[in-house]
C-alpha atoms as a PDB file:
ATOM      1  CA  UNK A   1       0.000   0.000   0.000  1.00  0.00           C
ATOM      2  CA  UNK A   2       3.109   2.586   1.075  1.00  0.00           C
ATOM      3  CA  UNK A   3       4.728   1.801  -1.923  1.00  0.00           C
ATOM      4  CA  UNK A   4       1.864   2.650  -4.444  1.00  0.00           C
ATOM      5  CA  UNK A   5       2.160   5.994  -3.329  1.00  0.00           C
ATOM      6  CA  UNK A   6       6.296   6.109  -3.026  1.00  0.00           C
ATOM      7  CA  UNK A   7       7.721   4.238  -5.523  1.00  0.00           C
ATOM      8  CA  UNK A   8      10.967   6.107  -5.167  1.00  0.00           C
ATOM      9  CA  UNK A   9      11.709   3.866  -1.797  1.00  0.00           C
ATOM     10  CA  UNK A  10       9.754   0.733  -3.066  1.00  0.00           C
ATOM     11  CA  UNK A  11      11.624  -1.491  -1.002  1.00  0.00           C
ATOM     12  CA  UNK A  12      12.591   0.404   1.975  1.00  0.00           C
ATOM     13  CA  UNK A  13       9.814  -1.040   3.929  1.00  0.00           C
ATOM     14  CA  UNK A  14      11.193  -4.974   3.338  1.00  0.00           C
ATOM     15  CA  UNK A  15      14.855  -4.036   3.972  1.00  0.00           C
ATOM     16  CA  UNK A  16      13.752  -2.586   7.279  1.00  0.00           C
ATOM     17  CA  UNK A  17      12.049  -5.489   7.995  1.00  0.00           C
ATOM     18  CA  UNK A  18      15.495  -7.723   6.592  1.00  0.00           C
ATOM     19  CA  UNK A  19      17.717  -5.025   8.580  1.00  0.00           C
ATOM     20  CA  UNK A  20      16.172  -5.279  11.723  1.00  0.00           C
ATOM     21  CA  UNK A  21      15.963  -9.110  11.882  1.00  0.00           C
ATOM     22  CA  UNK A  22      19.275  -9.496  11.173  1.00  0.00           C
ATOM     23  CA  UNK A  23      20.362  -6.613  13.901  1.00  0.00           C
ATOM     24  CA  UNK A  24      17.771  -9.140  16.039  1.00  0.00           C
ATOM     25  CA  UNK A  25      19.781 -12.465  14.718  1.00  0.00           C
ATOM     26  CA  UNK A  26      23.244 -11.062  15.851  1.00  0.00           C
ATOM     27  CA  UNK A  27      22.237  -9.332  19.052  1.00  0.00           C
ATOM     28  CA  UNK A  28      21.028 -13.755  19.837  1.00  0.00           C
ATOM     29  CA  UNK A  29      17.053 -12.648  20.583  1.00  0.00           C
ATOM     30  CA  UNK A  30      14.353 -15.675  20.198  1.00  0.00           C
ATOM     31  CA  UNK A  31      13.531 -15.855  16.690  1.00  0.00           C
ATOM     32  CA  UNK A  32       9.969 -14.743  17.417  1.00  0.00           C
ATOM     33  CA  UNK A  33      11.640 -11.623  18.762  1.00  0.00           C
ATOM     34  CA  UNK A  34      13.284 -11.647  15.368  1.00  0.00           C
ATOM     35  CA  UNK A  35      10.259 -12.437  13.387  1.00  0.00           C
ATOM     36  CA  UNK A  36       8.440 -10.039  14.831  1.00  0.00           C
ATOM     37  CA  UNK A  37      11.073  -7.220  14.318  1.00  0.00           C
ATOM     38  CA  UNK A  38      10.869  -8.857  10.357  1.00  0.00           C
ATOM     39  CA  UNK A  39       7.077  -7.690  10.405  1.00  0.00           C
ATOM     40  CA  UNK A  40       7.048  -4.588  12.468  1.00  0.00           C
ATOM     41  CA  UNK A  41       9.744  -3.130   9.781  1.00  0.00           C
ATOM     42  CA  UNK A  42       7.347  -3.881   6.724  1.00  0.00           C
ATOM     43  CA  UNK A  43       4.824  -1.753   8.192  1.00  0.00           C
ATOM     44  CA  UNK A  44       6.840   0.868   9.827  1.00  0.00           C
ATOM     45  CA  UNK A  45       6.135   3.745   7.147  1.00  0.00           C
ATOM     46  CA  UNK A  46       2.146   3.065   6.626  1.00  0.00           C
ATOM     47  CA  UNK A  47       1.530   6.450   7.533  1.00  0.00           C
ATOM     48  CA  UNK A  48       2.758   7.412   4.029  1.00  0.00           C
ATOM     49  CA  UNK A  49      -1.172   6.722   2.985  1.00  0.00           C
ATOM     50  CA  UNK A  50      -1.839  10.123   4.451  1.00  0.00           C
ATOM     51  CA  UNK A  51       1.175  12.398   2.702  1.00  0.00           C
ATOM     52  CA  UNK A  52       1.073  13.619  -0.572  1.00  0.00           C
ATOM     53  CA  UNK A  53       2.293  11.532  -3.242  1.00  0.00           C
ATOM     54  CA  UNK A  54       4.348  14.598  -4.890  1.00  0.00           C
ATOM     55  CA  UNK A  55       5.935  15.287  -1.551  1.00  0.00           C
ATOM     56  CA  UNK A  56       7.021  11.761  -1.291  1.00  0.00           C
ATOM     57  CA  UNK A  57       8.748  11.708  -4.161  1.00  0.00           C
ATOM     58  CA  UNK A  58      10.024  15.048  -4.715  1.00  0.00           C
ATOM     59  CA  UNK A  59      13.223  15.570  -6.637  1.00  0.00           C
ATOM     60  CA  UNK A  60      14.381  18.390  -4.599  1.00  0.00           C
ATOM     61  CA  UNK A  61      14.454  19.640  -1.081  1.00  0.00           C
ATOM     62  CA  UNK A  62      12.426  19.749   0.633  1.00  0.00           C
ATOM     63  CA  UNK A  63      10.819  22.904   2.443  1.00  0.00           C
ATOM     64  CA  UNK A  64      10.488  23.597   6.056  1.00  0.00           C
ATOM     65  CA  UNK A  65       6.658  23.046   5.590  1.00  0.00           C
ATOM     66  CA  UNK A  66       6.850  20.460   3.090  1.00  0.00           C
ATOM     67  CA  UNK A  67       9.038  17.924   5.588  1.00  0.00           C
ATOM     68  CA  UNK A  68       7.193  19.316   9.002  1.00  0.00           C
ATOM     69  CA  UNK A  69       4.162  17.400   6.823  1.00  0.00           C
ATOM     70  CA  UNK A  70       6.387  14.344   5.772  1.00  0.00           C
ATOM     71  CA  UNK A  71       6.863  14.019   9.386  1.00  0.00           C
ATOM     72  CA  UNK A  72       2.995  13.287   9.912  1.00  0.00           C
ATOM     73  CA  UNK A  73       3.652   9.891   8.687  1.00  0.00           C
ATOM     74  CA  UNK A  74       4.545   8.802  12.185  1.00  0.00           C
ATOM     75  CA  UNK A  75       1.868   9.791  13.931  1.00  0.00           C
ATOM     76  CA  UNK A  76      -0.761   8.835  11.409  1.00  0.00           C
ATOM     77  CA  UNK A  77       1.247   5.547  11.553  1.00  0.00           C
ATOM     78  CA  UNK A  78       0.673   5.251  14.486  1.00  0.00           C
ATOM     79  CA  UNK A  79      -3.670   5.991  14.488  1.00  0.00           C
ATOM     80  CA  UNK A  80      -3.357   3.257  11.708  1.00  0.00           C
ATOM     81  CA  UNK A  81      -1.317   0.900  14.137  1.00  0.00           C
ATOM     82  CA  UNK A  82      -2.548   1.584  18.111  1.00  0.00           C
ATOM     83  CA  UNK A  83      -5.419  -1.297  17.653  1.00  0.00           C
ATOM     84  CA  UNK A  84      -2.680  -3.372  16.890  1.00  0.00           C
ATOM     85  CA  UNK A  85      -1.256  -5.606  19.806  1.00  0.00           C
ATOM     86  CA  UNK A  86       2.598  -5.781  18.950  1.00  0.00           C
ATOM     87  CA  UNK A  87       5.219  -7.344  21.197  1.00  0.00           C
ATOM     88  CA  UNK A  88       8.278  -5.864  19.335  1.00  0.00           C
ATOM     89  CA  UNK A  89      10.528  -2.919  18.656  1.00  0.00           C
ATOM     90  CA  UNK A  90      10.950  -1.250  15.200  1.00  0.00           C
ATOM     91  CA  UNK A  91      13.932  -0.359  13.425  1.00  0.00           C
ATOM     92  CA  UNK A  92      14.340   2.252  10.189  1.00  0.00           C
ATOM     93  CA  UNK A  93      17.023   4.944  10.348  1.00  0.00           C
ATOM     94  CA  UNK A  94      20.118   2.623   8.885  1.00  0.00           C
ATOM     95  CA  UNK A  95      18.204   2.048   5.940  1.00  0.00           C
ATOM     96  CA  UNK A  96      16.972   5.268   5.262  1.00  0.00           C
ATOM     97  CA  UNK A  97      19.939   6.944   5.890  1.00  0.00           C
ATOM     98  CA  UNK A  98      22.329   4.757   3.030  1.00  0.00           C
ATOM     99  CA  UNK A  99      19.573   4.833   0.683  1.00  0.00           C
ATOM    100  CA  UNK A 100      19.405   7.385  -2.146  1.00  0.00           C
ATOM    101  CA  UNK A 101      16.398   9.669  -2.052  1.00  0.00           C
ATOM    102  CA  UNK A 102      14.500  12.077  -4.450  1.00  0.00           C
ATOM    103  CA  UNK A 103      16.023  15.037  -2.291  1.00  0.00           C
ATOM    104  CA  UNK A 104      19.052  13.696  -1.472  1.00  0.00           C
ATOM    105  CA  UNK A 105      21.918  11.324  -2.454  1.00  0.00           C
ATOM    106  CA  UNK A 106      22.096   8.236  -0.366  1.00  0.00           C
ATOM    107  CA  UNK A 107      24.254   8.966   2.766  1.00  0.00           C
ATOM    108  CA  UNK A 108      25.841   5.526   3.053  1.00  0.00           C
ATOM    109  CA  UNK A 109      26.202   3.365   5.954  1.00  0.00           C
ATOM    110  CA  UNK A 110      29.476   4.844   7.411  1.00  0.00           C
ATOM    111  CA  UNK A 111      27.477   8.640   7.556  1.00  0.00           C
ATOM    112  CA  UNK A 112      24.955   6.391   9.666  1.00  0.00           C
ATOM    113  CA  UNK A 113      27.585   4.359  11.844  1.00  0.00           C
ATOM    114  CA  UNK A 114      29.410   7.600  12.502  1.00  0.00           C
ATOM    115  CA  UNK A 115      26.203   9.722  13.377  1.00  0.00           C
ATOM    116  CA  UNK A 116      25.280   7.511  16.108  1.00  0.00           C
ATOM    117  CA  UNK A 117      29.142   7.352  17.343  1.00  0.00           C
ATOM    118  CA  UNK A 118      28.517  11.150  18.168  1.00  0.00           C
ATOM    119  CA  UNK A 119      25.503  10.964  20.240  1.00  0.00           C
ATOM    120  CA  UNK A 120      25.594  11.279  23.759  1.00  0.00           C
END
């Protein structure tokens, strides 16, 4: 459903999903820890539904307005989800970050690694 209305990240949502359980498979959780990480991730972004398809896939940056409404994804993510009784965590910014985007070029997996090195 996400991805009909952002192709540009068609994907994103399963390598979340692949990411996460395999963050889940090293860390040595119970694999329905790790299953459920696997189907948390391919459903993090269905808030999408509720932004703009041009906004999703605009080829430049965006502006203060336009990303203060890409960030509504989460919380109508969220509405869509609450009903929903789920045991596990989710995972998303690795992916996102070293994938390329329609306003920016992919940041790559060391910007990512680093980035979190430098939080408190």
């Amino acid at each position: 459903m996400v991805e009909q209305r952002d192709l540009y990240t068609a994907g994103h949502e399963r390598r979340v999903g692949e990411l996460a359980a395999a963050i889940g498979t090293e860390m040595g959780l119970p694999e329905n820890t790790v299953k459920g990480l696997r189907l948390t991730g391919f459903v993090h972004d269905v808030g999408k539904i509720s932004v703009a398809a041009e906004l999703l896939s605009k080829p430049a940056k965006l502006s203060p307005l336009e990303f203060e409404l890409i960030k509504t994804h989460a919380e109508t993510g969220y509405d869509v989800l609450k009903g929903v009784d789920f045991p596990w965590p989710v995972a998303d910014v690795v992916e996102a970050m070293s994938s390329h985007r329609p306003y920016r070029a992919a940041l790559g997996i060391e910007a990512c690694v680093e980035g979190n090195r430098q939080r408190p």
